[in-house]
N, C-alpha and C. Protein backbone atom coordinates (compact mmCIF):
# COMPACT_ATOMS: atom_id res chain seq x y z
N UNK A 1 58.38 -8.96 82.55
CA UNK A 1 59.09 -8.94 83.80
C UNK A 1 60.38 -8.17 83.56
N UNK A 2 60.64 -7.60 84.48
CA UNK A 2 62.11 -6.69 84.50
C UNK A 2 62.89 -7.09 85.75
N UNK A 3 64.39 -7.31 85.16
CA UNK A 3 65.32 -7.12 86.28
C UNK A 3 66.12 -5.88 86.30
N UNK A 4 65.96 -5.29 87.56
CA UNK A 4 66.83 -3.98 87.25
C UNK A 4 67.60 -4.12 88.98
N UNK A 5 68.56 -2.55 88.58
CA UNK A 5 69.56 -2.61 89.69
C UNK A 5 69.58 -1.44 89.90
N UNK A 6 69.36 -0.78 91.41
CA UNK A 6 69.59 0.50 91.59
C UNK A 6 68.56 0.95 90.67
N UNK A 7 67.31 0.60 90.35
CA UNK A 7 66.15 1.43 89.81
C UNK A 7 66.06 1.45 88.19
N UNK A 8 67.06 0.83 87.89
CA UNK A 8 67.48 1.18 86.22
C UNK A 8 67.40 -0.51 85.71
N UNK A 9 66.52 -0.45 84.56
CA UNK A 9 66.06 -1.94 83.96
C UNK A 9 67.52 -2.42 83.24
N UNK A 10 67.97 -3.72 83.95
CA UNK A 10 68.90 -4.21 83.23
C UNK A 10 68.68 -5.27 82.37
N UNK A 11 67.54 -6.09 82.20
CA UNK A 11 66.77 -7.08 81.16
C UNK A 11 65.33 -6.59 81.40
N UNK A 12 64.85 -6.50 80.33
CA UNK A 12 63.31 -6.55 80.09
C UNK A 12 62.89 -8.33 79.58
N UNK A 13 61.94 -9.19 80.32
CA UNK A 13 61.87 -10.49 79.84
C UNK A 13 60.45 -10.99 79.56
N UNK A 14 60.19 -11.26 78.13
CA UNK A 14 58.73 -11.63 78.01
C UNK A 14 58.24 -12.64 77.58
N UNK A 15 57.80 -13.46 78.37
CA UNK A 15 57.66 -14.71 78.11
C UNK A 15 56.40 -15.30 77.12
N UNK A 16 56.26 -16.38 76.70
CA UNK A 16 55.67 -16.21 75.81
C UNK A 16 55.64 -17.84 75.43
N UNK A 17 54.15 -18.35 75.06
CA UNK A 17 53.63 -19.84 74.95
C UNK A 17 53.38 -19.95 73.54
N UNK A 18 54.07 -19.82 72.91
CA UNK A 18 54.01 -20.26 71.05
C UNK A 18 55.46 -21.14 70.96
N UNK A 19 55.12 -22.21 70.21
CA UNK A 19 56.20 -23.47 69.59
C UNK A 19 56.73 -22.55 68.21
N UNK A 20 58.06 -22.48 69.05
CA UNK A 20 59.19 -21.95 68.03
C UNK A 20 59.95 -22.97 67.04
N UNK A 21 60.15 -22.79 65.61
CA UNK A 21 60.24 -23.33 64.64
C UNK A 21 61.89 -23.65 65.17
N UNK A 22 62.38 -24.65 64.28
CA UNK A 22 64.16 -24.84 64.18
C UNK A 22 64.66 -24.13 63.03
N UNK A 23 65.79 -23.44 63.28
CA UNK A 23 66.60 -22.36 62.34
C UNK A 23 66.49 -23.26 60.59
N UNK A 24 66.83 -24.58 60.85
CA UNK A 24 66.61 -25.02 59.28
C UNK A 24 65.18 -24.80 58.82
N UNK A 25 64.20 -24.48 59.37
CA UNK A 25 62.72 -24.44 59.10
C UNK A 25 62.44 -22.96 58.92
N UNK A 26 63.51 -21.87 59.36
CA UNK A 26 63.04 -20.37 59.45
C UNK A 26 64.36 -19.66 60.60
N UNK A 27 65.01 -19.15 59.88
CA UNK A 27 65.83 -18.63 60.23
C UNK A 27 65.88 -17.43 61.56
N UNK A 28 64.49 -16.83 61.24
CA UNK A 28 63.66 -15.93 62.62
C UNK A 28 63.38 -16.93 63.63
N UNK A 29 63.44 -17.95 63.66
CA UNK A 29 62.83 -19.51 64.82
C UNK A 29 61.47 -19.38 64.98
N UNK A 30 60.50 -18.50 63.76
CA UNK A 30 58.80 -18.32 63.66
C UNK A 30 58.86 -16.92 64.51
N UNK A 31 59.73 -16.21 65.50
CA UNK A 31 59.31 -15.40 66.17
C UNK A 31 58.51 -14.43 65.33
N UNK A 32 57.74 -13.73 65.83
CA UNK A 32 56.63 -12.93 64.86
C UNK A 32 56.73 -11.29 65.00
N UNK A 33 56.92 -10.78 64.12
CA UNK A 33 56.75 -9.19 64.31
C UNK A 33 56.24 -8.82 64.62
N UNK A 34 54.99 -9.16 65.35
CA UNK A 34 54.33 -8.58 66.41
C UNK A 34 55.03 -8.57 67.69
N UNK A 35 56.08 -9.50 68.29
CA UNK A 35 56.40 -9.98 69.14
C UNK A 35 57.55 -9.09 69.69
N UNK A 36 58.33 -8.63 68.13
CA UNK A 36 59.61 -8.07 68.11
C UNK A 36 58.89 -6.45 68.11
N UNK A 37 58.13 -5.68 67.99
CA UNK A 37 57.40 -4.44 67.62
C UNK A 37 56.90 -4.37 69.82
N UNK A 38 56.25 -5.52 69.81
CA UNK A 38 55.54 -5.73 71.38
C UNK A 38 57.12 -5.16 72.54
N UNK A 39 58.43 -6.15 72.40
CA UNK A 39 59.44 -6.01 72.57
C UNK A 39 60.00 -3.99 72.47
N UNK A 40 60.04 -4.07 71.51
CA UNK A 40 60.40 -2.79 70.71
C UNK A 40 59.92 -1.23 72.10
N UNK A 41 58.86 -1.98 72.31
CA UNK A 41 57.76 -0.74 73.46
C UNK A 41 58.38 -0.86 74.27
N UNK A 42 58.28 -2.03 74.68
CA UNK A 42 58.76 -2.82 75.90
C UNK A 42 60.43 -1.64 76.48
N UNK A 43 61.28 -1.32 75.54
CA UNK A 43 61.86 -1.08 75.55
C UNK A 43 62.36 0.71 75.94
N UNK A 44 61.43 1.01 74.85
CA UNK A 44 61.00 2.54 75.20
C UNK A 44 60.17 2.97 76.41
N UNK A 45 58.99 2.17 77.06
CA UNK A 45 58.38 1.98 77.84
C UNK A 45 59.17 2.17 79.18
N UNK A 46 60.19 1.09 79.36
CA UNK A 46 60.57 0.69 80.80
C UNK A 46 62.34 1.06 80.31
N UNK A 47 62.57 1.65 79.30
CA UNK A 47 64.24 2.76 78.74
C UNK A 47 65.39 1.34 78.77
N UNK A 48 64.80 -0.10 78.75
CA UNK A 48 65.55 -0.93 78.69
C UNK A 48 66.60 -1.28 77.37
N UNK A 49 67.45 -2.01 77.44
CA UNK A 49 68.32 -1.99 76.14
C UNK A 49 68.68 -3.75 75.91
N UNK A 50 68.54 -3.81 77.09
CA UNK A 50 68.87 -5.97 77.20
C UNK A 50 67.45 -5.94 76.89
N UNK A 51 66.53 -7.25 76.19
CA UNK A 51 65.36 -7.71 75.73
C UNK A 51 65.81 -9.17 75.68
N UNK A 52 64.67 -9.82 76.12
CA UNK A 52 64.73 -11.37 76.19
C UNK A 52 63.07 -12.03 76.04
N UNK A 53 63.43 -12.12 74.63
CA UNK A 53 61.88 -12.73 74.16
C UNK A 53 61.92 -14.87 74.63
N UNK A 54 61.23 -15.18 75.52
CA UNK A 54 61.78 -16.10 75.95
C UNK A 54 60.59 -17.53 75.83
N UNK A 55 60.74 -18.08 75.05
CA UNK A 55 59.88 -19.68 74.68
C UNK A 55 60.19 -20.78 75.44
N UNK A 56 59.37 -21.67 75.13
CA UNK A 56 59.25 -23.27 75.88
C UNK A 56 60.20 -23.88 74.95
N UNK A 57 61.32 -24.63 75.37
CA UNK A 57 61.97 -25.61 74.70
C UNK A 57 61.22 -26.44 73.97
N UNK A 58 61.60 -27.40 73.29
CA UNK A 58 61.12 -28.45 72.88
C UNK A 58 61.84 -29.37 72.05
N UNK A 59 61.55 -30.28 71.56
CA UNK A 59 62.52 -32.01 70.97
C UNK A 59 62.67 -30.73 69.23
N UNK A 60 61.35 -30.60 69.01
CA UNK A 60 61.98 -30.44 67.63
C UNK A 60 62.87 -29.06 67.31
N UNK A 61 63.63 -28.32 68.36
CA UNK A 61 64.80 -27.12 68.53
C UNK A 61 66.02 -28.32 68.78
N UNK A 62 66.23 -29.19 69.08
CA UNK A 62 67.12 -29.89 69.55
C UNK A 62 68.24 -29.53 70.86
N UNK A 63 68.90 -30.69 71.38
CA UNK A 63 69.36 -29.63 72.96
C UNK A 63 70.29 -28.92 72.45
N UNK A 64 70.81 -28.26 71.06
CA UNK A 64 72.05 -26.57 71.65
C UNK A 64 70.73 -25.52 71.57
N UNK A 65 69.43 -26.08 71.38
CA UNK A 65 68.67 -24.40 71.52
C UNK A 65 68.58 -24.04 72.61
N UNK A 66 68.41 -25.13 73.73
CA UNK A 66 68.36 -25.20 75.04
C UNK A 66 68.58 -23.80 75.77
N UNK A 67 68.50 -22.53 76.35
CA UNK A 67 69.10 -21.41 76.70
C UNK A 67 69.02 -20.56 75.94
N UNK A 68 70.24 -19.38 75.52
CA UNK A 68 70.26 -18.50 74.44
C UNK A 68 70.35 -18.98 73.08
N UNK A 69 69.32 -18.42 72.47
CA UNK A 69 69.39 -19.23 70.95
C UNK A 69 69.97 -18.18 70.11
N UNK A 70 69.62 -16.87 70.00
CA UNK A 70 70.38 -15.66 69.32
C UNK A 70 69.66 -14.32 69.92
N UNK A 71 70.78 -13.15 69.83
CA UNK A 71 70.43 -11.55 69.81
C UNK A 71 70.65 -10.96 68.50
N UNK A 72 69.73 -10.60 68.73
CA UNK A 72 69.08 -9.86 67.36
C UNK A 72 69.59 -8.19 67.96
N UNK A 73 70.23 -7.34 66.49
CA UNK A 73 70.66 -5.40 66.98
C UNK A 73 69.68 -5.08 66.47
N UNK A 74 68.49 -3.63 66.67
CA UNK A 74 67.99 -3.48 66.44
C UNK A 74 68.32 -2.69 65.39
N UNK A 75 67.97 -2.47 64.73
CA UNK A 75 68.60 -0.92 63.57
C UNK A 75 68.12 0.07 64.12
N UNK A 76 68.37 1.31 63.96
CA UNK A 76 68.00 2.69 64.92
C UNK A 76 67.82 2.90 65.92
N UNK A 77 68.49 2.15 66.59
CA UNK A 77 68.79 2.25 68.27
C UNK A 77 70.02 2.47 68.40
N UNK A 78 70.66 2.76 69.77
CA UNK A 78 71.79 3.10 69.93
C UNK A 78 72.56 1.49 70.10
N UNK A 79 71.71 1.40 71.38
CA UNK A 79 72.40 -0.51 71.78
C UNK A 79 71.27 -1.25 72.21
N UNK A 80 69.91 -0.93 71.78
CA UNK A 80 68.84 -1.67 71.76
C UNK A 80 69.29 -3.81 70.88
N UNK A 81 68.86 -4.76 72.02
CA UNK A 81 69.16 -6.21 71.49
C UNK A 81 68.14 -6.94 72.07
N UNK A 82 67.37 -7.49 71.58
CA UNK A 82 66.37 -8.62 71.56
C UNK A 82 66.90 -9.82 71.54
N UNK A 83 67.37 -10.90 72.81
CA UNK A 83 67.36 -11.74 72.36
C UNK A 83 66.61 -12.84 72.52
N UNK A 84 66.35 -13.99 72.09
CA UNK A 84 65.74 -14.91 72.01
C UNK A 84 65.88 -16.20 72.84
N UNK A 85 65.55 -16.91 73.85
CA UNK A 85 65.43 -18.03 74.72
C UNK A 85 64.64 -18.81 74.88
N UNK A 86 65.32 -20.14 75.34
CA UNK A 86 64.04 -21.29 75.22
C UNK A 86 64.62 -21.76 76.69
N UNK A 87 63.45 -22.19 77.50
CA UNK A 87 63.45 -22.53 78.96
C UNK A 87 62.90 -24.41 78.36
N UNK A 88 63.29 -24.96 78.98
CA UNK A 88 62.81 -26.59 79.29
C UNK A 88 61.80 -26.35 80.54
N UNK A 89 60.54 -26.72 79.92
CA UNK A 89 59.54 -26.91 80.85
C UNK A 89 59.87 -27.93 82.29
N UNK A 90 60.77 -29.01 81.55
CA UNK A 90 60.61 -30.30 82.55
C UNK A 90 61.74 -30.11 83.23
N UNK A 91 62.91 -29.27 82.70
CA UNK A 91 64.22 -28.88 83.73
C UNK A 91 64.32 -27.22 84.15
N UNK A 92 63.22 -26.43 84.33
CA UNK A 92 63.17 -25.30 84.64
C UNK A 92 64.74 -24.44 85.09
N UNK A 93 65.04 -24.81 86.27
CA UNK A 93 66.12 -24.88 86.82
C UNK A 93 67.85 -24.75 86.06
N UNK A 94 67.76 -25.78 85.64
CA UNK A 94 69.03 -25.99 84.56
C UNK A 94 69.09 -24.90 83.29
N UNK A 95 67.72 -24.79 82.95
CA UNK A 95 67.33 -24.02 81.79
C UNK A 95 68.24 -22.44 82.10
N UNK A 96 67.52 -22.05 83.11
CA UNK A 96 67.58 -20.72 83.76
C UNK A 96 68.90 -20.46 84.23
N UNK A 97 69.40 -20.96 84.69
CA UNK A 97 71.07 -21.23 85.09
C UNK A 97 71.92 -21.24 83.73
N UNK A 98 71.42 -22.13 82.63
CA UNK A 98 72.09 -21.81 81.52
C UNK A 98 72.13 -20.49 80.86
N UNK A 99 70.67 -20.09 80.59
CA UNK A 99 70.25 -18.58 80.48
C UNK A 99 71.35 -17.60 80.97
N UNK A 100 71.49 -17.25 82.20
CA UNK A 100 71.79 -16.26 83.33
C UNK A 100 73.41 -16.45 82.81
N UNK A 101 74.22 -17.89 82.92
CA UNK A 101 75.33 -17.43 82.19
C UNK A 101 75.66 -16.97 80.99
N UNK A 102 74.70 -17.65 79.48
CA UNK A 102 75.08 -16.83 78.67
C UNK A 102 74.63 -15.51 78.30
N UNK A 103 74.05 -15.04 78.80
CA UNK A 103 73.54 -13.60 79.49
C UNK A 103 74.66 -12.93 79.64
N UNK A 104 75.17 -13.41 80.84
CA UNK A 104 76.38 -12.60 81.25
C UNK A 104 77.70 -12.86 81.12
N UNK A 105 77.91 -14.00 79.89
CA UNK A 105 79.19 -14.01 79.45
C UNK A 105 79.56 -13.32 78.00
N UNK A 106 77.46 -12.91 77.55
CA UNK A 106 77.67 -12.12 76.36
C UNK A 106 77.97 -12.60 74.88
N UNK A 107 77.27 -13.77 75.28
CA UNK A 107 77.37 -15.26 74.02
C UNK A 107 76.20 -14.02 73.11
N UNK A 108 76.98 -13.41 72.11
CA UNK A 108 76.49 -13.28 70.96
C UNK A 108 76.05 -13.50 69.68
N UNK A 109 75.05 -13.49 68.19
CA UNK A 109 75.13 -13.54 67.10
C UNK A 109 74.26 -12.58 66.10
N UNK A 110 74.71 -11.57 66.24
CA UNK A 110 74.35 -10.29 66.07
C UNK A 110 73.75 -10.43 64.72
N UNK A 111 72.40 -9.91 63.75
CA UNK A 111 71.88 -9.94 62.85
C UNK A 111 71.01 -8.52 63.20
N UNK A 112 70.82 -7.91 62.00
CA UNK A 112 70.39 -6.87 62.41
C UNK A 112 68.45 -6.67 62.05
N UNK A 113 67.73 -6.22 62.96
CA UNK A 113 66.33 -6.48 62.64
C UNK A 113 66.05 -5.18 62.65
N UNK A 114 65.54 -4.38 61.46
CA UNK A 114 65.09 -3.31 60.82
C UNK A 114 64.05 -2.58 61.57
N UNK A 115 63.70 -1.29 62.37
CA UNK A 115 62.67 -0.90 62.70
C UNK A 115 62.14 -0.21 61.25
N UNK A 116 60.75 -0.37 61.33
CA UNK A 116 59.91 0.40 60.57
C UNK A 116 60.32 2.04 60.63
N UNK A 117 60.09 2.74 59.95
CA UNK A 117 59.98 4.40 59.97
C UNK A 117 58.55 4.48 60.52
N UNK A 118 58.49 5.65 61.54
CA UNK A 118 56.95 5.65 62.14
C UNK A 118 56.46 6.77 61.00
């Protein structure tokens, strides 16, 4: 899904039904390089630079994963960022509202994720 303005993609968002690990269990939260590569197109595809790879909450993330969990810089991009979100199935609403502000207040934690050489 894309939100754009005036024709130009301002988030690319891809949602996605796999149980994401807790940072003490895997520091990536399990996301998979397929996911981040899938993303990666996503990007070149639709010339987007915001990316929001976005999961189902759950008990074992605990509630600060709740919303933005981290943005990832891509390496060899200019300002290409992937970041990562968890929605609450049972509070949809709240979830998304949390989202949308730290979105746009620009709650960062920048780590840098390596593209391959093609």
């Amino acid at each position: 899904m894309t939100i754009a303005s005036r024709g130009a993609p301002l988030l690319v968002i891809d949602t996605k039904w796999k149980r994401l690990k807790g940072a003490i269990d895997d520091p990536k939260y399990g996301v998979g390089q397929a996911d981040v590569y899938q993303m990666m197109a996503y990007a070149h595809v639709y010339q987007g630079e915001r990316l929001l790879l976005l999961y189902p909450h759950h008990a074992g993330l605990g509630s600060e994963a709740a919303g933005l969990t981290c943005v990832h810089q891509i390496n060899g991009t200019a300002d290409s960022r992937i970041a990562v979100g968890t929605v609450s199935l049972s509070k949809p609403q709240a979830a998304i509202g949390q989202l949308r502000k730290r979105l746009s207040l620009g709650h960062l934690c920048l780590r840098p994720i390596e593209s391959s050489p093609a």
